[in-house]
Protein backbone atom coordinates (compact mmCIF):
# COMPACT_ATOMS: atom_id res chain seq x y z
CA UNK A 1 119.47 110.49 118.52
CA UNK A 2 118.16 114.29 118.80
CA UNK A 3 118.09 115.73 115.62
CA UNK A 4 117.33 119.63 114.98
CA UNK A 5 115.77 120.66 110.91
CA UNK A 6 116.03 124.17 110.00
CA UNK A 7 113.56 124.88 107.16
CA UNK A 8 112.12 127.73 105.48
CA UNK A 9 108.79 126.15 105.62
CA UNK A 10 107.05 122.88 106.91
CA UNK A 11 103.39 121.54 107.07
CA UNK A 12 100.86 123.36 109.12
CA UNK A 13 98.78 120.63 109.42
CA UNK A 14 98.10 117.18 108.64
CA UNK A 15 96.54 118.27 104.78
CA UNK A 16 99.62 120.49 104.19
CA UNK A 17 101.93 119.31 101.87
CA UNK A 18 104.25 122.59 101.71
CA UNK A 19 107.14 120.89 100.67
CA UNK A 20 106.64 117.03 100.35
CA UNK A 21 110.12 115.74 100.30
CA UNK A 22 110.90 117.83 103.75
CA UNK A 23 107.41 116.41 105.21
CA UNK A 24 108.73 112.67 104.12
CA UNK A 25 111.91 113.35 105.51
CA UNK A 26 111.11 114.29 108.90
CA UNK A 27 108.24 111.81 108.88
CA UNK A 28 110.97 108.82 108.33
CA UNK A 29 113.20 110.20 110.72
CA UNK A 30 111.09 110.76 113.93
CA UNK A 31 109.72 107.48 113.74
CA UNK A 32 113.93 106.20 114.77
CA UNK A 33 114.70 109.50 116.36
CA UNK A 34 113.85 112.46 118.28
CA UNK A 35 112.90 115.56 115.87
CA UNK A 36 112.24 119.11 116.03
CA UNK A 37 111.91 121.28 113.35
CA UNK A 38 112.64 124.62 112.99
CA UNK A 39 110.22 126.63 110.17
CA UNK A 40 111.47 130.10 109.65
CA UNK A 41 108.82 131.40 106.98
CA UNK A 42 106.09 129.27 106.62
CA UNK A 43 103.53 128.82 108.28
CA UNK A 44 102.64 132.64 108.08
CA UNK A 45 101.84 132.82 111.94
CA UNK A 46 104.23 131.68 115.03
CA UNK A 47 103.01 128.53 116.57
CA UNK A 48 104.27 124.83 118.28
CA UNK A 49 102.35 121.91 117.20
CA UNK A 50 103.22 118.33 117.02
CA UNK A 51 103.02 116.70 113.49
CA UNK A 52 104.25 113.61 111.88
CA UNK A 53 106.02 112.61 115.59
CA UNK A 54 108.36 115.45 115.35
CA UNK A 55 107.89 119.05 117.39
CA UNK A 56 107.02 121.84 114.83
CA UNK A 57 108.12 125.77 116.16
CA UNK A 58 106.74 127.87 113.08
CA UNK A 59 108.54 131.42 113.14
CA UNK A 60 106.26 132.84 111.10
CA UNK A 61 108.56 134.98 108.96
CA UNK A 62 106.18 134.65 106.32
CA UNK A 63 107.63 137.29 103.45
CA UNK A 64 110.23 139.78 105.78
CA UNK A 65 112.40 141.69 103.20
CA UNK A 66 114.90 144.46 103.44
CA UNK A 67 115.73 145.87 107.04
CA UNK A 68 112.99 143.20 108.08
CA UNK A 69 114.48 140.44 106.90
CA UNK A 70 117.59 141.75 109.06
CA UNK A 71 115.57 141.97 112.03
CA UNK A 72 113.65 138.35 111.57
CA UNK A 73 116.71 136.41 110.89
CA UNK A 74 118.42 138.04 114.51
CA UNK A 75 115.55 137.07 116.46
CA UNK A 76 115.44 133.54 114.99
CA UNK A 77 118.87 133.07 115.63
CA UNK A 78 117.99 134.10 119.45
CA UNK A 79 115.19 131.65 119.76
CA UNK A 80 116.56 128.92 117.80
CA UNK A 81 119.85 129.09 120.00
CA UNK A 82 117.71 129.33 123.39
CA UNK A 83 115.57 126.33 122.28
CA UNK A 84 118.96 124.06 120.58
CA UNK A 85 120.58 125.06 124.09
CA UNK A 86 117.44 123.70 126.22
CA UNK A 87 117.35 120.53 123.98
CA UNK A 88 120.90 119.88 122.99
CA UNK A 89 120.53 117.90 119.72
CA UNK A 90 123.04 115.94 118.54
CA UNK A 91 123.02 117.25 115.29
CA UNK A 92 121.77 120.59 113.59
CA UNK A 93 120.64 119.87 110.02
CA UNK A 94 119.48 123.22 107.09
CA UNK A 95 117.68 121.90 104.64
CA UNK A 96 118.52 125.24 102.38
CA UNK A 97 122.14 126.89 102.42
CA UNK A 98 120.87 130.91 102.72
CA UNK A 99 118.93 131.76 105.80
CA UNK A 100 118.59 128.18 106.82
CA UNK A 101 122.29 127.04 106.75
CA UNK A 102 123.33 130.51 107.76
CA UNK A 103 121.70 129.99 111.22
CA UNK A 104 122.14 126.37 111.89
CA UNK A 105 125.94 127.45 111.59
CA UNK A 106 125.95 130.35 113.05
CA UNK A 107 123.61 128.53 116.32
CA UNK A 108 126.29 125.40 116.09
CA UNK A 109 129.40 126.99 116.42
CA UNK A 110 127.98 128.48 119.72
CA UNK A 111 127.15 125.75 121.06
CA UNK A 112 129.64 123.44 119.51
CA UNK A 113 126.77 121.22 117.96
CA UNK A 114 128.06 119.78 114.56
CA UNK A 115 126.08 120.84 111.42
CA UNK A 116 124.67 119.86 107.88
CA UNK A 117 123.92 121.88 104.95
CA UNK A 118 121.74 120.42 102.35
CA UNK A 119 121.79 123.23 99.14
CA UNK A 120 117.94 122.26 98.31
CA UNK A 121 117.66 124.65 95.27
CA UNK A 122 118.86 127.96 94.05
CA UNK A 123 121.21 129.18 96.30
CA UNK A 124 124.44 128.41 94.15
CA UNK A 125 123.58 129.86 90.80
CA UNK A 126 122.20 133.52 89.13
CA UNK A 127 119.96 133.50 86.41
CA UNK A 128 119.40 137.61 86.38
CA UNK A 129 116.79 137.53 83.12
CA UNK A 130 114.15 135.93 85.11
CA UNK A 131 115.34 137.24 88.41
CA UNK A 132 116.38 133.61 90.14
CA UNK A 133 118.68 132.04 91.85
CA UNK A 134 120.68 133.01 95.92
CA UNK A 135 123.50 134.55 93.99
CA UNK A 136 121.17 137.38 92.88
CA UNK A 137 121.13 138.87 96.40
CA UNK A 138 124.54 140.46 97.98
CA UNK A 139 122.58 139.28 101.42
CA UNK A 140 121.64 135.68 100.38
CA UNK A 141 125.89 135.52 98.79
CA UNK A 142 127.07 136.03 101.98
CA UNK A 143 125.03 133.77 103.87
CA UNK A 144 124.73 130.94 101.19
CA UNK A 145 128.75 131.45 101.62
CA UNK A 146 129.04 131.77 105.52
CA UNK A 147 126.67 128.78 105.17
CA UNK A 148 128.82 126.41 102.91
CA UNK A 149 132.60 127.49 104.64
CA UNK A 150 131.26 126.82 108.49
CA UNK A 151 129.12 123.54 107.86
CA UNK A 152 130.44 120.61 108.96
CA UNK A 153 129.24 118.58 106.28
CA UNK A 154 127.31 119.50 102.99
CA UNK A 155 125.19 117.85 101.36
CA UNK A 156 124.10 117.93 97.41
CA UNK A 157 121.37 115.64 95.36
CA UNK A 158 123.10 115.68 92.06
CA UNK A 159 126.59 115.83 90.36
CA UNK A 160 126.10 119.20 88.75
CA UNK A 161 125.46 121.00 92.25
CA UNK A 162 128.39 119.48 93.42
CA UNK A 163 130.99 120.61 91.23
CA UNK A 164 129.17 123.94 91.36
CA UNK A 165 129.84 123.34 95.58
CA UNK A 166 133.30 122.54 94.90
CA UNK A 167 133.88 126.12 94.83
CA UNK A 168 133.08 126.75 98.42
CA UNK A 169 133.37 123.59 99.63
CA UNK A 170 136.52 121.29 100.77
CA UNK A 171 136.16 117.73 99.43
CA UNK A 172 136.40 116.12 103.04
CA UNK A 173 133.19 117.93 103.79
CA UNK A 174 131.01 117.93 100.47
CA UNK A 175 128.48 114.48 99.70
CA UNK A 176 126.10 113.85 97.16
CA UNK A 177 123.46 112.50 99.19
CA UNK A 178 120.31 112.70 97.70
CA UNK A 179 117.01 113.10 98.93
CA UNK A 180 115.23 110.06 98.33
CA UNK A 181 111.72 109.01 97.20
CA UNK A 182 108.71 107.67 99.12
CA UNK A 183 108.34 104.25 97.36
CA UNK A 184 105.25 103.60 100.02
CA UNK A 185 103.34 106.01 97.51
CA UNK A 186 105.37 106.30 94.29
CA UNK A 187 105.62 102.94 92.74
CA UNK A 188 104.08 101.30 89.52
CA UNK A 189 101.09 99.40 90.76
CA UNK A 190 97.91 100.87 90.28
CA UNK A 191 95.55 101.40 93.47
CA UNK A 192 92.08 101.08 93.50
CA UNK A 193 90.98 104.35 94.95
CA UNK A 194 89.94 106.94 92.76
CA UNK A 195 89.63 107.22 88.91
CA UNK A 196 92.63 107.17 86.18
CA UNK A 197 93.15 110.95 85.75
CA UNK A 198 91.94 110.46 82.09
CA UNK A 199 90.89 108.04 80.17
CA UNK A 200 91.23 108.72 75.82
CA UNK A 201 93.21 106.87 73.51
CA UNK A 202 96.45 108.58 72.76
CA UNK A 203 100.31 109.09 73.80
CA UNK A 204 100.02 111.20 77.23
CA UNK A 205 103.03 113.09 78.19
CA UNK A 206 103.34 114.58 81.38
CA UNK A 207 104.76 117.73 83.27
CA UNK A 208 104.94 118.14 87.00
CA UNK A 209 105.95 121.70 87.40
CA UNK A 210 104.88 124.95 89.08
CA UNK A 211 103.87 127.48 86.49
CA UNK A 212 107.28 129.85 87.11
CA UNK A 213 110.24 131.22 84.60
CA UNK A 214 112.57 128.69 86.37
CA UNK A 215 110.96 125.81 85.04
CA UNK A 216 110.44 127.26 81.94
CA UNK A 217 106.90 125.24 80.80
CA UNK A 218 107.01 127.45 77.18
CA UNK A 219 109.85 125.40 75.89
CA UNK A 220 107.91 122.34 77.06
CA UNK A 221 105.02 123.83 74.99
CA UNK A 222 106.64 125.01 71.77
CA UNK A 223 108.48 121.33 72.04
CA UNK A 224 105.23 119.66 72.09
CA UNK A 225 104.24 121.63 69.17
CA UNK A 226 106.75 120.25 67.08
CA UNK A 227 106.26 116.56 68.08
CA UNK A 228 102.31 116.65 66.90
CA UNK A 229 102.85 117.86 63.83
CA UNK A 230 104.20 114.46 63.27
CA UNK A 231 102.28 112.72 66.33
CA UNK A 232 99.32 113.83 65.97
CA UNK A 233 97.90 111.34 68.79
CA UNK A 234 100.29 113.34 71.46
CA UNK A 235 99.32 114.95 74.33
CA UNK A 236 100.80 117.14 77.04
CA UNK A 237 99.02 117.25 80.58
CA UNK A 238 100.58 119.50 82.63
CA UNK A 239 99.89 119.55 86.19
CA UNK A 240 100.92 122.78 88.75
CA UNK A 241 100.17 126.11 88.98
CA UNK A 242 101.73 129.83 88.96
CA UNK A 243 101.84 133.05 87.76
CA UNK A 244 102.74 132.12 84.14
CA UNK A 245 99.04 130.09 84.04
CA UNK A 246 97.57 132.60 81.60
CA UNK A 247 100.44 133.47 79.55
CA UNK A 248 101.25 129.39 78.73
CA UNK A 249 97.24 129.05 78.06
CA UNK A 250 97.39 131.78 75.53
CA UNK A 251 100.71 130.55 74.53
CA UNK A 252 98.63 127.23 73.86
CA UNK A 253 96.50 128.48 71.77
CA UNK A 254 98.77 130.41 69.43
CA UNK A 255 100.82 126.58 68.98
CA UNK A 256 97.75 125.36 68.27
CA UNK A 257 97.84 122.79 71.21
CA UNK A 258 94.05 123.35 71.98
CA UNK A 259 93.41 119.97 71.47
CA UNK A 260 96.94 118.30 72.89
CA UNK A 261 97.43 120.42 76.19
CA UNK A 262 95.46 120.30 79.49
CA UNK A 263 96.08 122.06 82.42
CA UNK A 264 94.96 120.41 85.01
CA UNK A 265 96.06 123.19 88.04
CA UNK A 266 98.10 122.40 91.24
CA UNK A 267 96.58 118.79 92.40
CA UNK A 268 97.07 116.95 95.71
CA UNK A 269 100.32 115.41 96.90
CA UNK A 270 99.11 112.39 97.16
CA UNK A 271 97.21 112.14 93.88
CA UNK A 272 100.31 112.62 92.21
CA UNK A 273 101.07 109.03 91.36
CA UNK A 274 98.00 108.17 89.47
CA UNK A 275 98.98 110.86 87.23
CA UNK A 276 102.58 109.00 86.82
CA UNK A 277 101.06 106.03 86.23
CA UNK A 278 98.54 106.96 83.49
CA UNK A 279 101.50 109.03 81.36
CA UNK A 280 103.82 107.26 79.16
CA UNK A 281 106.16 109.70 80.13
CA UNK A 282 106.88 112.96 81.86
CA UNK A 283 108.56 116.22 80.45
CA UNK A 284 111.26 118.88 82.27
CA UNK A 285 111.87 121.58 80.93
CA UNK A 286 113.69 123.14 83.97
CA UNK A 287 116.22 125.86 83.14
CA UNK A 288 117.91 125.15 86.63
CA UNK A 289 117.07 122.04 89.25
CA UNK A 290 119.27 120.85 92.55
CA UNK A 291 117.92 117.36 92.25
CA UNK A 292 114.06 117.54 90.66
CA UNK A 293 112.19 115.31 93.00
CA UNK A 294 109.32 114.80 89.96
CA UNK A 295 111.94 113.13 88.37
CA UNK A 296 112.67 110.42 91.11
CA UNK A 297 109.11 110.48 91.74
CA UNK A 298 107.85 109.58 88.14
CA UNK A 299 111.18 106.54 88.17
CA UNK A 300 109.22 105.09 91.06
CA UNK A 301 106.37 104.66 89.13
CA UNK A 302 108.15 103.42 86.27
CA UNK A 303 108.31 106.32 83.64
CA UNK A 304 111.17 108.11 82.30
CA UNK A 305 111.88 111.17 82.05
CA UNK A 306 112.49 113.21 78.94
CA UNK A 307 113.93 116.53 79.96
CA UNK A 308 116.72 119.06 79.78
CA UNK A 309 120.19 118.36 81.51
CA UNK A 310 119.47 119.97 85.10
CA UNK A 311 119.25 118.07 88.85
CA UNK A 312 119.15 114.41 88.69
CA UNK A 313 118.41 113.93 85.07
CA UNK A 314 122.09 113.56 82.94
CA UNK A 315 122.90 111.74 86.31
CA UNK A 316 120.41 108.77 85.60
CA UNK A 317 120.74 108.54 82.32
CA UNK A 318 120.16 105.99 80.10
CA UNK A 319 117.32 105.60 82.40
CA UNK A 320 116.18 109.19 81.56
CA UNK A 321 117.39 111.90 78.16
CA UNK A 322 119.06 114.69 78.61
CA UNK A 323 118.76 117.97 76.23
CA UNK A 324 120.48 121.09 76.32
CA UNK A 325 118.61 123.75 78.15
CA UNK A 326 116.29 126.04 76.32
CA UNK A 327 116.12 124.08 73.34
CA UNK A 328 112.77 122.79 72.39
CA UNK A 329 113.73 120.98 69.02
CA UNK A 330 116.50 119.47 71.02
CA UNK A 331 113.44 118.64 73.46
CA UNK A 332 111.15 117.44 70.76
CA UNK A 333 113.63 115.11 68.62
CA UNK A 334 113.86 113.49 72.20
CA UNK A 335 110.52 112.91 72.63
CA UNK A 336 109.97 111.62 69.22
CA UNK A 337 112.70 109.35 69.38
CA UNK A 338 112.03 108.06 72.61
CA UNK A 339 108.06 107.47 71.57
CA UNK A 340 109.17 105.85 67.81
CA UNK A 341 111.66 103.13 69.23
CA UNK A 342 110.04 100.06 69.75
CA UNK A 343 110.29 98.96 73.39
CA UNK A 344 112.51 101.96 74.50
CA UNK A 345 109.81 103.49 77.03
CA UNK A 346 109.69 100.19 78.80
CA UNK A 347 112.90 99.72 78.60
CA UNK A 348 113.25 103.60 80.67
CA UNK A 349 110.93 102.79 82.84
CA UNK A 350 112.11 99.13 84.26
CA UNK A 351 115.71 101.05 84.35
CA UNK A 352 114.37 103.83 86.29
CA UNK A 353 112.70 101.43 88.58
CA UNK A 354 116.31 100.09 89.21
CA UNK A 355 118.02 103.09 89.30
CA UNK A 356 115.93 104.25 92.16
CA UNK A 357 116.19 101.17 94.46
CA UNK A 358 119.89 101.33 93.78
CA UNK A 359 119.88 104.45 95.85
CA UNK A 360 116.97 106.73 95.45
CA UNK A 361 114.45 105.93 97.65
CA UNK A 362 113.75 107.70 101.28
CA UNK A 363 114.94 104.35 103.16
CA UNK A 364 118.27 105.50 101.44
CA UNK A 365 118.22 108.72 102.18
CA UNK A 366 117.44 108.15 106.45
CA UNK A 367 119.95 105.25 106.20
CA UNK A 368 122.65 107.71 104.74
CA UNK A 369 121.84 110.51 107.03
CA UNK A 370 121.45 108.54 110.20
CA UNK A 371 125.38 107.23 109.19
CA UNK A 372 126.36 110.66 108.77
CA UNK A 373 124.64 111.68 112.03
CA UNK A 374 126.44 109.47 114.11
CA UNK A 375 129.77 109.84 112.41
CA UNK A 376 129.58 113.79 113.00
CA UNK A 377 128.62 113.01 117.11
């Protein structure tokens, strides 16, 4: 089967892991299937390269706004169209609903080529006080919406997102289909390569987030704070990077978290599950998530999450707790409770190991899709 990826970004190389659950994806489908992928904004140049057995065209729209952003998204709907028209793939598949889905759409219903959408993050909600979401944008309403009413099929990861899809949506064409782990490289068992990302006595909680409003790492902080006054042994590694780096470290030291918090900075991809393995759990503090892949990730390896009710985690509970949103005593009785029952973190983490291979991992994922492929044909 030929199948066609709209993204707004993919690897530029074999070290790049610009978005790892797209990489994994396209990885675990060209090894059944022919691939090409279409990257609209990332890389920042326009190039064709081969990677991970599928054919990479990189648009290079890099950061286009404004009239720009007009012009970009009219010429990659030319050169996507003459390139699906040479190849003639069986299906065309946007892994985002605004510029992504918008063209896949738009480039299917010329050339009567049935379509996915996949809504991969934002692009259903506003949250105007720290300036996220695809409803934000006049431009990104009507394509997230042009997107969503022309798709053949679309696609969500969690429960939330879909009755939030319900709104555009018909129920013949709307799954939950989430994007699986990589249980290849997330799983419990400890490798011998490299050393355990730390190594002192003490309850190690830990947060896999990029240092942005969205994810909102202060409530994860002032939550923390609360939990040592009484835990004194606690302590919160947090692991990502962003423009709120310097604020949360100063933020740090006001708590008085000196001694409880490290910031360990954006690490590799594929380091990632050592740091699983050595917490005893991880932290979200997300004010908004379409599935939260660190979630699925950490349940591979065995820990729970403890985190706030967005993506995947009300979903997969009682593997995982859920606490209202922007609540960090909420956040913290969690976390104590969790910590003080005897047995309970095991008992998390051996029922987020099931919950995952009942129908998390990526095998579940390219089995799902490559159904829905062929039923769409």
């Amino acid at each position: 089967m030929r199948i066609a990826f709209i993204t707004p970004g993919f690897s530029g190389h074999e070290a790049d892991w610009c978005i790892p659950v797209v990489r994994d994806l396209v990885r675990a489908m060209a090894r059944s299937h022919e691939v090409h992928v279409f990257a609209l904004r990332y890389p920042y140049r326009r190039d064709r390269y081969l990677l991970d057995g599928a054919v990479v065209d990189a648009l290079g729209g890099a950061r286009r706004t404004g009239f720009r952003r007009l012009v970009f998204l009219q010429r990659a709907w030319a050169f996507i169209l003459q390139q699906v028209r040479r190849w003639t793939p069986d299906v065309l598949h946007a892994l985002w609903a605004d510029e992504p889905g918008f063209l896949a759409v738009a480039v299917g219903r010329r050339l009567g080529i049935p379509t996915v959408v996949s809504v991969m993050g934002g692009e259903l909600v506003a949250l105007p006080d720290i300036g996220y979401g695809g409803q934000l944008s006049r431009l990104n309403r009507w394509l997230v919406r042009a997107a969503l009413r022309g798709a053949t099929r679309v696609t969500v990861g969690a429960q939330a997102v879909y009755r939030q899809a319900e709104a555009w949506v018909s129920p013949e064409r709307l799954l939950r289909l989430p994007l699986g782990v990589d249980t290849q490289r997330f799983h419990p068992y400890a490798e011998s390569a490299g050393p355990a990302p730390w190594t002192e006595e003490g309850i190690h909680l830990l947060q896999v987030a990029s240092l942005v409003p969205v994810k909102d790492p202060a409530t994860a902080l002032r939550a923390v704070a609360i939990v040592v006054r009484h835990r004194p042994d606690v302590h919160l590694h947090v692991v990502g990077d962003g423009p709120l780096r310097d604020a949360l470290r100063a933020s740090a030291r006001d708590l008085g978290l000196e001694a409880h918090v490290t910031f360990h900075g954006a690490i590799p991809h594929e380091r990632l599950p050592a740091y699983y393995r050595a917490a005893r759990l991880c932290v979200l503090s997300s004010r908004y998530e379409s599935q939260s892949m660190v979630t699925l990730e950490a349940a591979a390896c065995a820990r729970t999450t403890v985190g706030t009710a967005v993506g995947l985690i009300p979903d997969l509970e009682p593997a995982t707790r859920a606490v209202p949103v922007g609540d960090p005593e909420a956040l913290a009785d969690a976390l104590t409770a969790v910590l003080q029952e005897p047995g309970t973190l095991e008992s998390m983490g051996r029922a987020c190991l099931q919950a995952v291979a009942s129908g998390y991992t990526l095998t579940h994922t390219v089995a799902h899709l490559t159904t829905l492929y062929e039923e769409l044909r």
